[in-house]
Structure formats: structure tokens, C-alpha cells
Protein backbone atom coordinates (compact mmCIF):
# COMPACT_ATOMS: atom_id res chain seq x y z
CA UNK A 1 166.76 115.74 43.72
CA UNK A 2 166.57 112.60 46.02
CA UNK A 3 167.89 109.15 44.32
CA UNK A 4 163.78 108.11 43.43
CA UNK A 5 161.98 109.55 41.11
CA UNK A 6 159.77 112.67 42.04
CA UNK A 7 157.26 113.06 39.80
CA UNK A 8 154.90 116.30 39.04
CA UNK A 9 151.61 115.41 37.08
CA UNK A 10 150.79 117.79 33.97
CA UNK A 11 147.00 118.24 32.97
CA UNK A 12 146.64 117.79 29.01
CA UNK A 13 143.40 117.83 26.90
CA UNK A 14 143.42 116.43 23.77
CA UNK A 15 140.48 117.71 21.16
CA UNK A 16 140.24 115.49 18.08
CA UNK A 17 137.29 114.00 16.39
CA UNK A 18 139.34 110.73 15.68
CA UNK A 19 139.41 107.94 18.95
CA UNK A 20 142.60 106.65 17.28
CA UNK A 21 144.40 109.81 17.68
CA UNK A 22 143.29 109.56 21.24
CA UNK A 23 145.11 106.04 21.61
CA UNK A 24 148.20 107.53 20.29
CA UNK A 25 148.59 110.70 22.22
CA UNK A 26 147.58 107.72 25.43
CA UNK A 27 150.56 105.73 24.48
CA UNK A 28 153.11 108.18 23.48
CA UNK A 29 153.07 110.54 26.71
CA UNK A 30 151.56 107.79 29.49
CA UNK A 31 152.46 104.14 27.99
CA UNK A 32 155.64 104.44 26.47
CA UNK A 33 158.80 104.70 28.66
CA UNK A 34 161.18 107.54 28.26
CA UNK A 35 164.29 106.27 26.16
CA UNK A 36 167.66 107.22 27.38
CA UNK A 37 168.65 109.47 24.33
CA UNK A 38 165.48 111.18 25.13
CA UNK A 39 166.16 111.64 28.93
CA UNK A 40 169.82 112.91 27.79
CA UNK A 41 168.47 114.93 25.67
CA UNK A 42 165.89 116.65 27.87
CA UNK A 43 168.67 116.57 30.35
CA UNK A 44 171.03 119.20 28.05
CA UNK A 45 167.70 121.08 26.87
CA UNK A 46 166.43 122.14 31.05
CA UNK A 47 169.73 121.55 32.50
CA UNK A 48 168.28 118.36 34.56
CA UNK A 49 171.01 116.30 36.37
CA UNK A 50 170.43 112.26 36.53
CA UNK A 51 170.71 110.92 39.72
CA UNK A 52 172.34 108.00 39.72
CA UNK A 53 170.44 105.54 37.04
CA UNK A 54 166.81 107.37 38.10
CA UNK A 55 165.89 110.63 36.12
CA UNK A 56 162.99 113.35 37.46
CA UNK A 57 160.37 112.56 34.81
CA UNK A 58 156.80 114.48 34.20
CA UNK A 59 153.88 112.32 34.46
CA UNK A 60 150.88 113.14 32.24
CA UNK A 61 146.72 113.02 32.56
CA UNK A 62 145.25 113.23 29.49
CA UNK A 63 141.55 114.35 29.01
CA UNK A 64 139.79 113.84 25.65
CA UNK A 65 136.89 115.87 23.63
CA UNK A 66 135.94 114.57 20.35
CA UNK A 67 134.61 118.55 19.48
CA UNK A 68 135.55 121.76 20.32
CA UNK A 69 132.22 122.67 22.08
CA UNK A 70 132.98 119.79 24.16
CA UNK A 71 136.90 120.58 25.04
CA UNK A 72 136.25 123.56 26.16
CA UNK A 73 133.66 122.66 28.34
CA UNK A 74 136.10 120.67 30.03
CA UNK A 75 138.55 123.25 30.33
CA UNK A 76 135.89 125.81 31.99
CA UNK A 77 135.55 123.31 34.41
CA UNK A 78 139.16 122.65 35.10
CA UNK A 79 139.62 126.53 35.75
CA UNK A 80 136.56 126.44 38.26
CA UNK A 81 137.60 122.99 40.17
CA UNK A 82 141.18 123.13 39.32
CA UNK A 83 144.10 121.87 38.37
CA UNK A 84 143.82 123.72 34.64
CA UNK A 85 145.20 122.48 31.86
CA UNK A 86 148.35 123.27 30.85
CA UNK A 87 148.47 121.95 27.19
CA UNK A 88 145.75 121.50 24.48
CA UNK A 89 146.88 119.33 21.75
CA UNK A 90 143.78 121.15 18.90
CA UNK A 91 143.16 118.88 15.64
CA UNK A 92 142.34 121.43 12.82
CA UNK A 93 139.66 119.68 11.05
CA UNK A 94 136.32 118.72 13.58
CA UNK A 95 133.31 117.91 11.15
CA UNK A 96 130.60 118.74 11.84
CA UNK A 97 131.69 121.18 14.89
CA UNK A 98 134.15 123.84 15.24
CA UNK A 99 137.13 123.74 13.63
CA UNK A 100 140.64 124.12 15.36
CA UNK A 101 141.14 127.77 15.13
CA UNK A 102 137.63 128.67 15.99
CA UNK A 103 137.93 126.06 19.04
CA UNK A 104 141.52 127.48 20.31
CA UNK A 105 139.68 131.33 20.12
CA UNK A 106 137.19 129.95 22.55
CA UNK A 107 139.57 128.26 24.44
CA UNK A 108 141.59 131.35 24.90
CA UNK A 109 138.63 133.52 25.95
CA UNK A 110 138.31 130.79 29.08
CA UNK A 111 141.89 130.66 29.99
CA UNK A 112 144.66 133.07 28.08
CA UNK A 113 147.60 131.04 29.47
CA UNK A 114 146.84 127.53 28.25
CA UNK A 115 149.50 126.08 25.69
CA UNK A 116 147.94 125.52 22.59
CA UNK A 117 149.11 123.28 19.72
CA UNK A 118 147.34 122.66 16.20
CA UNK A 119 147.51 119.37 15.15
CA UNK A 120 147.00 119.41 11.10
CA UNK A 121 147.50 117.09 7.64
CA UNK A 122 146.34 120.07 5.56
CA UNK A 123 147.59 123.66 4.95
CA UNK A 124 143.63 124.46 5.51
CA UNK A 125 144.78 128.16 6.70
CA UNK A 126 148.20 130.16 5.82
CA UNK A 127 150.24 131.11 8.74
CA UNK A 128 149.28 134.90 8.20
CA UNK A 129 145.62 133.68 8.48
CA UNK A 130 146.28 132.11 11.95
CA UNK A 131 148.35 135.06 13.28
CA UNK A 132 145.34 136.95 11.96
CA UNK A 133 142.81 135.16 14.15
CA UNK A 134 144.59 134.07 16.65
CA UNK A 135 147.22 136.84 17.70
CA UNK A 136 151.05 135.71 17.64
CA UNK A 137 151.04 134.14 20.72
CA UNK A 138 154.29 132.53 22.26
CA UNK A 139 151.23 129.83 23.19
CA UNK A 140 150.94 128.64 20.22
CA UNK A 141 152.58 126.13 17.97
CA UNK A 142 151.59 123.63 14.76
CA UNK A 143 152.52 120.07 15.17
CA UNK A 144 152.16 118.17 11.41
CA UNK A 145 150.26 114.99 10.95
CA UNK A 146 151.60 112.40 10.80
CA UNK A 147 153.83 113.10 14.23
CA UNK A 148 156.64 111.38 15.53
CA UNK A 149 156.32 110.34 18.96
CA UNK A 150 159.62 111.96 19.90
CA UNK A 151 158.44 115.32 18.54
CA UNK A 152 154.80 114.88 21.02
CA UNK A 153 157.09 114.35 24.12
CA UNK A 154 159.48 117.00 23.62
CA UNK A 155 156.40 119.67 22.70
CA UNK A 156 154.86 117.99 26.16
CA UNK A 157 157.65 117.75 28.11
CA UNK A 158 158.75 121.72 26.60
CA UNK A 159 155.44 123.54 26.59
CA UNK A 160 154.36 121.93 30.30
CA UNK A 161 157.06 123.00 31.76
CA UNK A 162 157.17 126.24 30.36
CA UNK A 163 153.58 126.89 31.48
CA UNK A 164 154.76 125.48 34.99
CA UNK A 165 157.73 128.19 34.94
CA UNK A 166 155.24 131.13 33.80
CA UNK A 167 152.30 130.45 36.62
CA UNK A 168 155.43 130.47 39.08
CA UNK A 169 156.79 133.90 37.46
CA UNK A 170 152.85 135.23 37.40
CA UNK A 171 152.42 134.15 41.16
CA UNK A 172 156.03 135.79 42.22
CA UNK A 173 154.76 139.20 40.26
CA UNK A 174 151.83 139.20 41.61
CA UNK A 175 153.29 138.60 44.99
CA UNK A 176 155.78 141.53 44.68
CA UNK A 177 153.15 143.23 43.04
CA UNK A 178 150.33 142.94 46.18
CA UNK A 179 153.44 143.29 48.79
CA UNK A 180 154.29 146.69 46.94
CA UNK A 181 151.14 148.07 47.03
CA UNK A 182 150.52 146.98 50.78
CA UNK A 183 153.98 148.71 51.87
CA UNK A 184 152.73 151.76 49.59
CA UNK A 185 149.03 151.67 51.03
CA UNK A 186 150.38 151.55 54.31
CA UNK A 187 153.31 154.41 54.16
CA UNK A 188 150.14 156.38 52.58
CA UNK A 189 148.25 155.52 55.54
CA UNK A 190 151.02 156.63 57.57
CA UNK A 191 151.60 159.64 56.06
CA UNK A 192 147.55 160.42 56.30
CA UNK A 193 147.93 159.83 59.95
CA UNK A 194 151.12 162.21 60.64
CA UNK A 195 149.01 164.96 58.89
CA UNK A 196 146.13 164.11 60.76
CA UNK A 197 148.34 163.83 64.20
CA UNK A 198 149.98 167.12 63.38
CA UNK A 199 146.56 168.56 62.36
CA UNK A 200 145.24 167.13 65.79
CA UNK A 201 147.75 167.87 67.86
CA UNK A 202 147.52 172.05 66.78
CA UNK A 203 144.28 171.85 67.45
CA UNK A 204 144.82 170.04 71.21
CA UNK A 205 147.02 172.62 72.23
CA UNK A 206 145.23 175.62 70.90
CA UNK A 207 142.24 174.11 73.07
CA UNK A 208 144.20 172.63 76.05
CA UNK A 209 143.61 175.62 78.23
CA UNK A 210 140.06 175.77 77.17
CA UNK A 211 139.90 172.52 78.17
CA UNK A 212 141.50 172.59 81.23
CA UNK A 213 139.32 175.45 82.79
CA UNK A 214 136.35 174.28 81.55
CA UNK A 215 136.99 170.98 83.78
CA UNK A 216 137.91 173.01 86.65
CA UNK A 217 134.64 174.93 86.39
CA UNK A 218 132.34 171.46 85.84
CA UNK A 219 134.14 170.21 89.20
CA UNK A 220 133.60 173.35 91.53
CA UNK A 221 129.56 173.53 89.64
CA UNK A 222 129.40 169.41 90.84
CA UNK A 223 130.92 170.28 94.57
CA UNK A 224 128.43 173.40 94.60
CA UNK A 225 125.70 170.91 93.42
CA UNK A 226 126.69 168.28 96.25
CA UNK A 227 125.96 170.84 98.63
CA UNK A 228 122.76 172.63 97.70
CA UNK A 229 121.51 168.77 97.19
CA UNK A 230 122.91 168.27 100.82
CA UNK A 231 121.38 170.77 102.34
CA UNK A 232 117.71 171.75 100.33
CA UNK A 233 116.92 167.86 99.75
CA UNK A 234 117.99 166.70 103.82
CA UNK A 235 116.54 169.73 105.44
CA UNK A 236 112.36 169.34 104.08
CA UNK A 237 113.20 165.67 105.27
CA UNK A 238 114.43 166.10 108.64
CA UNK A 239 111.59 168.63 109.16
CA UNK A 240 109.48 165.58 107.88
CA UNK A 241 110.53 163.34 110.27
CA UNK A 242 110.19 165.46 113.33
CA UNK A 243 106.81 166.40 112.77
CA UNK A 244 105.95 163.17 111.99
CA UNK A 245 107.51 161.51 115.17
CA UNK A 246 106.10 164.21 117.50
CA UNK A 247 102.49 163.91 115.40
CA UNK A 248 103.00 159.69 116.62
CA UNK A 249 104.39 160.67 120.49
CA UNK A 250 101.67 163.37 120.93
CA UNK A 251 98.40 161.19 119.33
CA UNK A 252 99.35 157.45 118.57
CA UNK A 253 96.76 156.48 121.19
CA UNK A 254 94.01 158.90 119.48
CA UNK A 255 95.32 158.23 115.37
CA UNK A 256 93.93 154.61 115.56
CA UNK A 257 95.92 151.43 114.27
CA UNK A 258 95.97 152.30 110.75
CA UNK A 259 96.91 155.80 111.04
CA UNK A 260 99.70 154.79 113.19
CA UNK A 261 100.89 152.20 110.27
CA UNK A 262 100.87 154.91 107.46
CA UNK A 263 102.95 157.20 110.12
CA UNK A 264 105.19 154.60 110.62
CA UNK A 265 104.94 153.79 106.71
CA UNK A 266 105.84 157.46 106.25
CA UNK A 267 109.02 157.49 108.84
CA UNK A 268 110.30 154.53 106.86
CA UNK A 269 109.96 156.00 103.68
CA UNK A 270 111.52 159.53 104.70
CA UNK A 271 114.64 157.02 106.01
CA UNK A 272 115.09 155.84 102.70
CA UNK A 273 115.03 158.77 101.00
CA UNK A 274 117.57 160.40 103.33
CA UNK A 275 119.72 157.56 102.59
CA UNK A 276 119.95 157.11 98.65
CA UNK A 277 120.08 161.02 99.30
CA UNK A 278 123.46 160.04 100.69
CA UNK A 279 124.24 157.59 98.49
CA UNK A 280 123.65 159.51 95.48
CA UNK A 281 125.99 162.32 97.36
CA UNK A 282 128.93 159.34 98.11
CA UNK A 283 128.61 158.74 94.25
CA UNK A 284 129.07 162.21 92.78
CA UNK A 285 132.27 162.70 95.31
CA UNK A 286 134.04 158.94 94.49
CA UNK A 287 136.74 160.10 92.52
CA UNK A 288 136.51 164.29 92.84
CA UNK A 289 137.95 163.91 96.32
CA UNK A 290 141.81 165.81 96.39
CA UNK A 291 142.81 163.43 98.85
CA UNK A 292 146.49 162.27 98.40
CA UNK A 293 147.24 158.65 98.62
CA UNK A 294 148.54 157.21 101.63
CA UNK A 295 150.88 153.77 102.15
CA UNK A 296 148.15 151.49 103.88
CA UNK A 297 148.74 148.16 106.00
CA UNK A 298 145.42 146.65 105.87
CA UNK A 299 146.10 144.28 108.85
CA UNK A 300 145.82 147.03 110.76
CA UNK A 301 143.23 149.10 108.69
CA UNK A 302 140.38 146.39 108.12
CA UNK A 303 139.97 145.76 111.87
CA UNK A 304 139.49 149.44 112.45
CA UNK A 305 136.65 149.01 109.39
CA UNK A 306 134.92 146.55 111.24
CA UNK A 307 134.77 148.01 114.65
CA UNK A 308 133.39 150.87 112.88
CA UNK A 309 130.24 148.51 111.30
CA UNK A 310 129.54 147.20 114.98
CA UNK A 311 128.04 144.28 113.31
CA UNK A 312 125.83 141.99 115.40
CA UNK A 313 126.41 139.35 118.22
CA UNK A 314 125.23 136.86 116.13
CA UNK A 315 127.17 137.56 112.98
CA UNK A 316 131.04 136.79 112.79
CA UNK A 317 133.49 139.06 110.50
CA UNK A 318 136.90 137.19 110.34
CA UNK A 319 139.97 138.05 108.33
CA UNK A 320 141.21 134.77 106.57
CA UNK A 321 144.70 135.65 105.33
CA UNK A 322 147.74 138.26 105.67
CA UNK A 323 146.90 141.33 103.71
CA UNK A 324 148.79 143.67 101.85
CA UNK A 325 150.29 146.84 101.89
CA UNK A 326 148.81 149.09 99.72
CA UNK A 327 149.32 152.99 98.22
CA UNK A 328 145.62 154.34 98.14
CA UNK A 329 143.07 157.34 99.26
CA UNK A 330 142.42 156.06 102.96
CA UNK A 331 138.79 157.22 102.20
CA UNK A 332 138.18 155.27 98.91
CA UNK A 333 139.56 152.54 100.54
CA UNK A 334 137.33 152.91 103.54
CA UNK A 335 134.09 153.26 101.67
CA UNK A 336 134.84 150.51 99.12
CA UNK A 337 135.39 147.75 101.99
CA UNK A 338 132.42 149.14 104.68
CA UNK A 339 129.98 149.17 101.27
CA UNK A 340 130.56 145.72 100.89
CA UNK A 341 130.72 144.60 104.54
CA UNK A 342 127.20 146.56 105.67
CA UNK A 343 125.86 144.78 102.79
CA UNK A 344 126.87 141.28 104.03
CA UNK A 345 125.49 142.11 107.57
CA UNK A 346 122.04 144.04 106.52
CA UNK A 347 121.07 141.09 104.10
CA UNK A 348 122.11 138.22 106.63
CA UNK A 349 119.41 135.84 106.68
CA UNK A 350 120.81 132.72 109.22
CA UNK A 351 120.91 133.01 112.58
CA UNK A 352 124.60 132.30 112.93
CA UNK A 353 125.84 134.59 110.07
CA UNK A 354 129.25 134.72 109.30
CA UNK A 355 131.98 137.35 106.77
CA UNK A 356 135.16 136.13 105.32
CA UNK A 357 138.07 138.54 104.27
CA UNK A 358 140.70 137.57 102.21
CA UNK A 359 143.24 138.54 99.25
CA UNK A 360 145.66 136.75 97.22
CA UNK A 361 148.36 137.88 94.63
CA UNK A 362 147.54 136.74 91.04
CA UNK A 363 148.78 137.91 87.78
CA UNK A 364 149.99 141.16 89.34
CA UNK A 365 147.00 142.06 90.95
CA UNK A 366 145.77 142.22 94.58
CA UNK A 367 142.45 139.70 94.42
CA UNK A 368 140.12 140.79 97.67
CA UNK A 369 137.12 138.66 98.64
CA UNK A 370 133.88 139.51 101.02
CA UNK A 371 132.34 136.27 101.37
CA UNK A 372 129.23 135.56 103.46
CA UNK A 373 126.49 132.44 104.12
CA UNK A 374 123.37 135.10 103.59
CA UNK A 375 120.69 134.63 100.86
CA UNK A 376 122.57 134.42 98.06
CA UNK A 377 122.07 136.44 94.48
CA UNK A 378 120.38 134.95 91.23
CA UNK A 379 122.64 134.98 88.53
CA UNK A 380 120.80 136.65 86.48
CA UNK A 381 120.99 139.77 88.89
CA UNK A 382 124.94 139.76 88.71
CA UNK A 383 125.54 142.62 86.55
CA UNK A 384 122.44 144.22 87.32
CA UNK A 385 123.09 144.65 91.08
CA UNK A 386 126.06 147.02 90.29
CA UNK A 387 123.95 149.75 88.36
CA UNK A 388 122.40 152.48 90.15
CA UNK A 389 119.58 152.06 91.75
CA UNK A 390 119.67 148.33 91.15
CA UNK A 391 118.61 147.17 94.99
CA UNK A 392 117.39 144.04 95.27
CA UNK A 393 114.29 143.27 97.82
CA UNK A 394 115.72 140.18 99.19
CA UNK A 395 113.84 140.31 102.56
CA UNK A 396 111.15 142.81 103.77
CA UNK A 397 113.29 143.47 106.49
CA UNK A 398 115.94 145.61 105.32
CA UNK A 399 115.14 147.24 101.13
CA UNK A 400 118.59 148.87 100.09
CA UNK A 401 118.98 152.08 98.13
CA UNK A 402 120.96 150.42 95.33
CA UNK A 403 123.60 153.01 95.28
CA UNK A 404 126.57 150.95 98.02
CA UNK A 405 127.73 148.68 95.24
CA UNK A 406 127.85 151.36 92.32
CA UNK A 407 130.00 153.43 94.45
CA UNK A 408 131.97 150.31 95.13
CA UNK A 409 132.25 149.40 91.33
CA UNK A 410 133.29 152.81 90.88
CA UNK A 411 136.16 153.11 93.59
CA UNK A 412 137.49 149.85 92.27
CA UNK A 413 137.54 150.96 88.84
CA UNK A 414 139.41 154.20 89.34
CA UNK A 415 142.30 151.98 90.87
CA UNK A 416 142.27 149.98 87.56
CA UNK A 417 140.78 147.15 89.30
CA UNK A 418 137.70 145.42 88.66
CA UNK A 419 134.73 143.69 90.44
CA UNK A 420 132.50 141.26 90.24
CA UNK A 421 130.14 138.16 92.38
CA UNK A 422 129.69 134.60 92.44
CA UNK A 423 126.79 133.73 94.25
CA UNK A 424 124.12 130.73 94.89
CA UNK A 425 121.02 130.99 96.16
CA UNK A 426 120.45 130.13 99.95
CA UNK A 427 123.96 129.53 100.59
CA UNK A 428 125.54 132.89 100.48
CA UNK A 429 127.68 135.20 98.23
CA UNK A 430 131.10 135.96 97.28
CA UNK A 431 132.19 139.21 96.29
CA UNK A 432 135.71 139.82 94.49
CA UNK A 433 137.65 142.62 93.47
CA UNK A 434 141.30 143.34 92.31
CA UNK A 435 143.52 146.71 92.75
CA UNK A 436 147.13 146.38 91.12
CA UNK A 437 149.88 145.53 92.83
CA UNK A 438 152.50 148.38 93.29
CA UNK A 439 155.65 147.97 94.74
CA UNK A 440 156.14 149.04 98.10
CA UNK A 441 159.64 147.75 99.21
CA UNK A 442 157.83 145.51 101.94
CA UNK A 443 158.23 141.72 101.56
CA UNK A 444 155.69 139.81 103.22
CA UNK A 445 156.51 136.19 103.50
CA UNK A 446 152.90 135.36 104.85
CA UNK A 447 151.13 136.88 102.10
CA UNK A 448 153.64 135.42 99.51
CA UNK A 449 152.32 132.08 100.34
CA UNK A 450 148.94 132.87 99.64
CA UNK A 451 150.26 133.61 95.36
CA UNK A 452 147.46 131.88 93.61
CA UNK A 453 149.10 129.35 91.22
């Protein structure tokens, strides 16, 4: 205890049809100051050491009810709004209401752990009749008019504190109580899921084998699928086209000008079918291929990309920044970059277009950018465009398949990486994508300096 006085407030009601009664609880336990024999005296009773000249005291708010009806209204409020009471000082006789017993039954029946003491001139009920009605409760106690104001304080000072020290002992019980049956629920739970592992892991390995050669049997029925679709979906097309082109060599002059635009219509059609024949193809085989990976240095692989893309005069690819080495399938990483670089250059708009390449370390991923000045990509189209089939008609010039970015998303995503765009309309696109970092032995000063912070 510090050398000022700490102080803890104690809720008592007082129930008494008499207003004088109420002025002497008032000054007994809030006007009157604690006398020194008192203070010793409380001092041996709790074991209290005095600081000093400056002794811990309790202060008191006192609450009146001039009936019972009316007291324990109060107190049914206190337990709803807090603080409760802690002490009910009951007068026995309450004409023309409730008397004291019948008040301190109701009382109890709103809050069991209140102190309760019966304040009485007249032997009005025998103690056997109160034990009777009331229980013997270690709550209870009879305080004979006329008091002393020494014998108020103490039963104060006593039976506050002795509800203080029982709401602590409740709280720690039920404290040990809830963290008992947590630790119990949860070594339950733990035991459920051991039997449930145990169970689960029988089962796993009685169908592991089932498992297995049911897989390898879905991927040799998808590689048999990729090439019947290959070949029985390409071959009525190509035979399309040809008789289509020699139908337009042969009798373009006699078909007439809108013949000749359907036949054309029809060529271009037939192309795009062929295509997101392909692309659907590329799809199904991103991620069945058996390829093993291979240590790649993409300053020397993303140039070969390019050439391979023979973009246009006027349309510049550069590579902004060192790139990494990287462990990957060759082909993965060859579709996944190409995808996104034929996209750039088929939906370049401006006359002078131009591709940026570049990759920076961040959080322990390789972060890869395509950027480009084209036509740019509504937000709202940002997830879309990575579903299949999701083209977008930007211009009437070139109408994708809507499969090149689905593969992409794909690839990426079997690396653990992810992808995604930031775009604005009429000034271009940027697409990212990350792959994680492995450790390849190779330091790379260049690339280093390029760490985002």
C-alpha cells in the first residue's frame, strides 16, 4: 500500500420506511471519520498494516428505499447496469408493504450473493422462523435497534469485504473452472482427431494405389483426347479452308462482291476456330507436360523469345533490367512470356508502339512485368480477361480467342506464383507476375540493385 490513502467504494442499500434511519446509516458509514481504536481494531481483525499516519479505508454509497417493492427494484437494476450491491441493511417492520423477511426472499431471488442484515426493535419472528424462510445463510445477520454506530461500521466494513473476497474466489473458480474444461474440450478434440487421422490414414493407404492408377489412366485418356481433338477437329477445317480459298482463286471475279465478303467472312472464321482449337489444346497440356526443369538465364532466353514473335518495325520490345536465373520447364516458361508478348503486339493501337520487360526481387519472389502504351483494359475486365474464353474485342482488327492469358494464369500458378494487370484506358497496360525465388548459387550484383524496398 502506497503512503495515501487508496480507497475502494462499496455499494449499500438501505430499506427502511423511516427517513431518520436513513440520516443515521448517512452519517455513521459516509460522515463520520474512522476513530483510531476503530482503524486498530480493523487493522488486527483483516490483518491491514498502517502506513505511516494514513490507513486504507472503504468508502461507502448508500442507496435508500423506503419499501421493499421499491429496494429491490433498485437492486434489479444494479445487477443489470452494475456495480451490485454488496450489503442490504433490511428494517423488519415496513407498513403498509412487505415486511423484512418477505423483502430479503425477494431480494435473494434477484441476486443470491448480496449480504443481508435485518435491522429489528421487536422479536416479531423466532430465529427458527427466519432459518425457516430464509435458509441459514452465512449472508445473513440481525443487527438490534437501537445500534451503535461502531457495531454498523464493523458489520459494513466485515460483510463488504467479505462479499469483495467471495466475488474474487467465484471469479478465480470459475476461471479454473472454464480453463479446465477448455484444456479438457480440447485434449477431447485431440483425441477425436488422432482417431479420425488414424481412421483416415487406413483408409489413404488402402486406396493409395487405387488412387494412383486411376490418375495415371485420367492423364494417358486427356493425352489420347489432345490428339483425337488435334487431329478430327483441324483436319474438317483445313479441308474448309482449301476449298474455300480455291472456290475464291477459281470464281472471285464471277461470285460478285458480296459473295466474295461471306468467303472471306468464312476464311476468317475457320482461322479462329483453328486457333482457340490450339489454344484449348496449349491449355489441357500446361502442366501434364514430363518435361524436367532446366537452370534458365533469361538474359539470354527472352531475346531468343522475341526474335521468335518477329514483332513489327514499328513496335519496340526492350528489356529494362538484369534478369534472373531461374530453375523452370523451358517450355512453360516459353509459352507464359510469348502469351503475354503476342498479346502486347496484336492489340497495339499507336503507331509507335512500344514493350517493356522487367523483374525485381521482392519479398522472396521474382516480380516480372510486360508493359505496353496499347489501348489499355477497363477495370472492370481485370479478372474477367483471365477466364477462358474471356477475349476482349478491343479493335476489329485483330478478335482474340481468349484462351493466351488462361494458359498464362495457369503456368504462373503451377510455379506458386501469381498474376495479375493494372491498366488505364488509352494509355496502355501493365501486366505482372511473380515465380519464387530459388536459390541458384549465382549472385547477380545488377539484379540485386533492382530489390524493391
Amino acid at each position: 500500500m502506497s503512503d495515501t490513502e487508496s480507497e475502494m467504494v462499496h455499494r449499500i442499500l438501505i430499506i427502511d420506511d423511516n427517513p431518520s434511519i436513513h440520516k443515521d446509516f448517512e452519517t455513521i458509514l459516509v460522515e463520520e471519520e474512522e476513530t483510531t481504536s476503530f482503524s486498530a481494531l480493523r487493522t488486527e481483525v483483516f490483518g491491514e498494516r498502517l502506513a505511516g499516519d494514513h490507513t486504507a479505508k472503504n468508502t461507502y454509497e448508500l442507496d435508500f428505499a423506503s419499501q421493499g417493492e421499491q429496494g429491490c427494484e433498485k437492486v434489479q437494476l444494479a445487477c443489470t447496469e452494475g456495480p451490485p450491491y454488496e450489503l442490504v441493511f433490511v428494517d423488519m417492520r415496513m407498513p403498509p408493504g412487505w415486511d423484512g423477511l418477505k423483502t430479503i426472499e425477494h431480494l435473494w431471488r434477484i441476486d443470491p450473493n448480496v449480504q443481508a442484515v435485518i435491522c429489528t426493535a421487536y422479536s416479531d419472528y423466532s430465529w427458527g422462523e427466519i432459518t425457516h424462510r430464509l435458509g441459514k445463510s452465512e449472508n445473513l445477520l440481525i443487527l438490534k435497534k437501537p445500534f451503535d454506530s461502531a457495531e454498523v461500521s464493523q458489520l459494513a466494513s466485515a460483510l463488504t469485504e467479505k462479499w469483495v473476497l467471495a466475488r474474487q474466489a467465484s471469479l478465480k473458480t470459475d476461471q479454473l473452472e472454464h480453463m479446465v474444461k477448455e484444456r479438457t474440450d480440447e485434449l477431447a478434440g485431440i483425441n477425436e482427431q488422432l482417431k479420425a487421422e488414424i481412421a483416415e490414414r487406413e483408409q489413404a493407404q488402402q486406396r493409395q494405389a487405387e488412387l494412383i492408377e486411376t490418375v495415371d489412366n485420367v492423364n494417358k485418356e486427356l493425352k489420347d483426347f489432345v490428339s483425337i481433338v488435334s487431329h478430327d477437329l483441324k483436319a474438317p477445317l483445313r479441308g474448309i479452308k482449301t476449298l474455300a480459298t480455291w472456290i475464291l482463286d477459281d470464281s472471285s471475279d464471277r461470285l460478285g462482291e458480296q459473295a466474295n465478303e461471306q468467303m472471306n467472312l468464312l476464311l476468317d472464321r475457320v482461322e479462329r476456330t483453328y486457333k482457340l482449337i490450339e489454344g484449348v489444346i496449349e491449355y489441357s497440356r500446361a502442366g501434364r507436360t514430363e518435361e524436367r526443369p532446366l537452370r534458365v538465364d533469361l538474359d539470354k532466353f527472352l531475346p531468343e523469345a522475341i526474335d521468335m514473335l518477329a514483332p513489327p518495325e514499328n513496335i519496340s520490345i526492350t528489356i529494362e533490367s538484369k534478369m534472373p536465373v531461374i530453375d523452370c520447364e523451358e517450355t512453360h516458361l516459353m509459352q507464359l512470356f510469348q502469351n503475354l508478348l503476342s498479346n502486347a503486339i496484336k492489340y497495339m493501337d499507336k503507331p509507335q508502339g512500344w514493350i517493356k520487360v522487367g523483374c525485381i526481387e521482392q519479398d522472396g519472389l521474382w516480380k516480372f512485368s510486360v508493359a505496353d502504351n496499347g489501348p489499355g483494359i477497363e477495370e472492370k475486365h481485370f479478372e474477367r480477361i483471365f477466364k477462358m474464353f474471356a477475349a476482349l474485342s478491343v479493335t476489329e482488327k485483330f478478335k482474340g480467342t481468349g484462351v493466351g492469358l488462361t494458359v498464362a494464369k495457369k503456368i504462373v500458378e503451377l510455379h506458386g506464383g501469381d498474376i495479375w494487370v493494372e491498366s488505364e484506358v488509352g494509355k496502355g497496360s501493365t501486366f505482372f507476375f511473380t515465380i519464387p525465388r530459388q536459390e541458384t548459387g549465382i549472385e547477380n550484383a545488377e539484379l540485386q540493385a533492382n530489390t524493391a524496398c
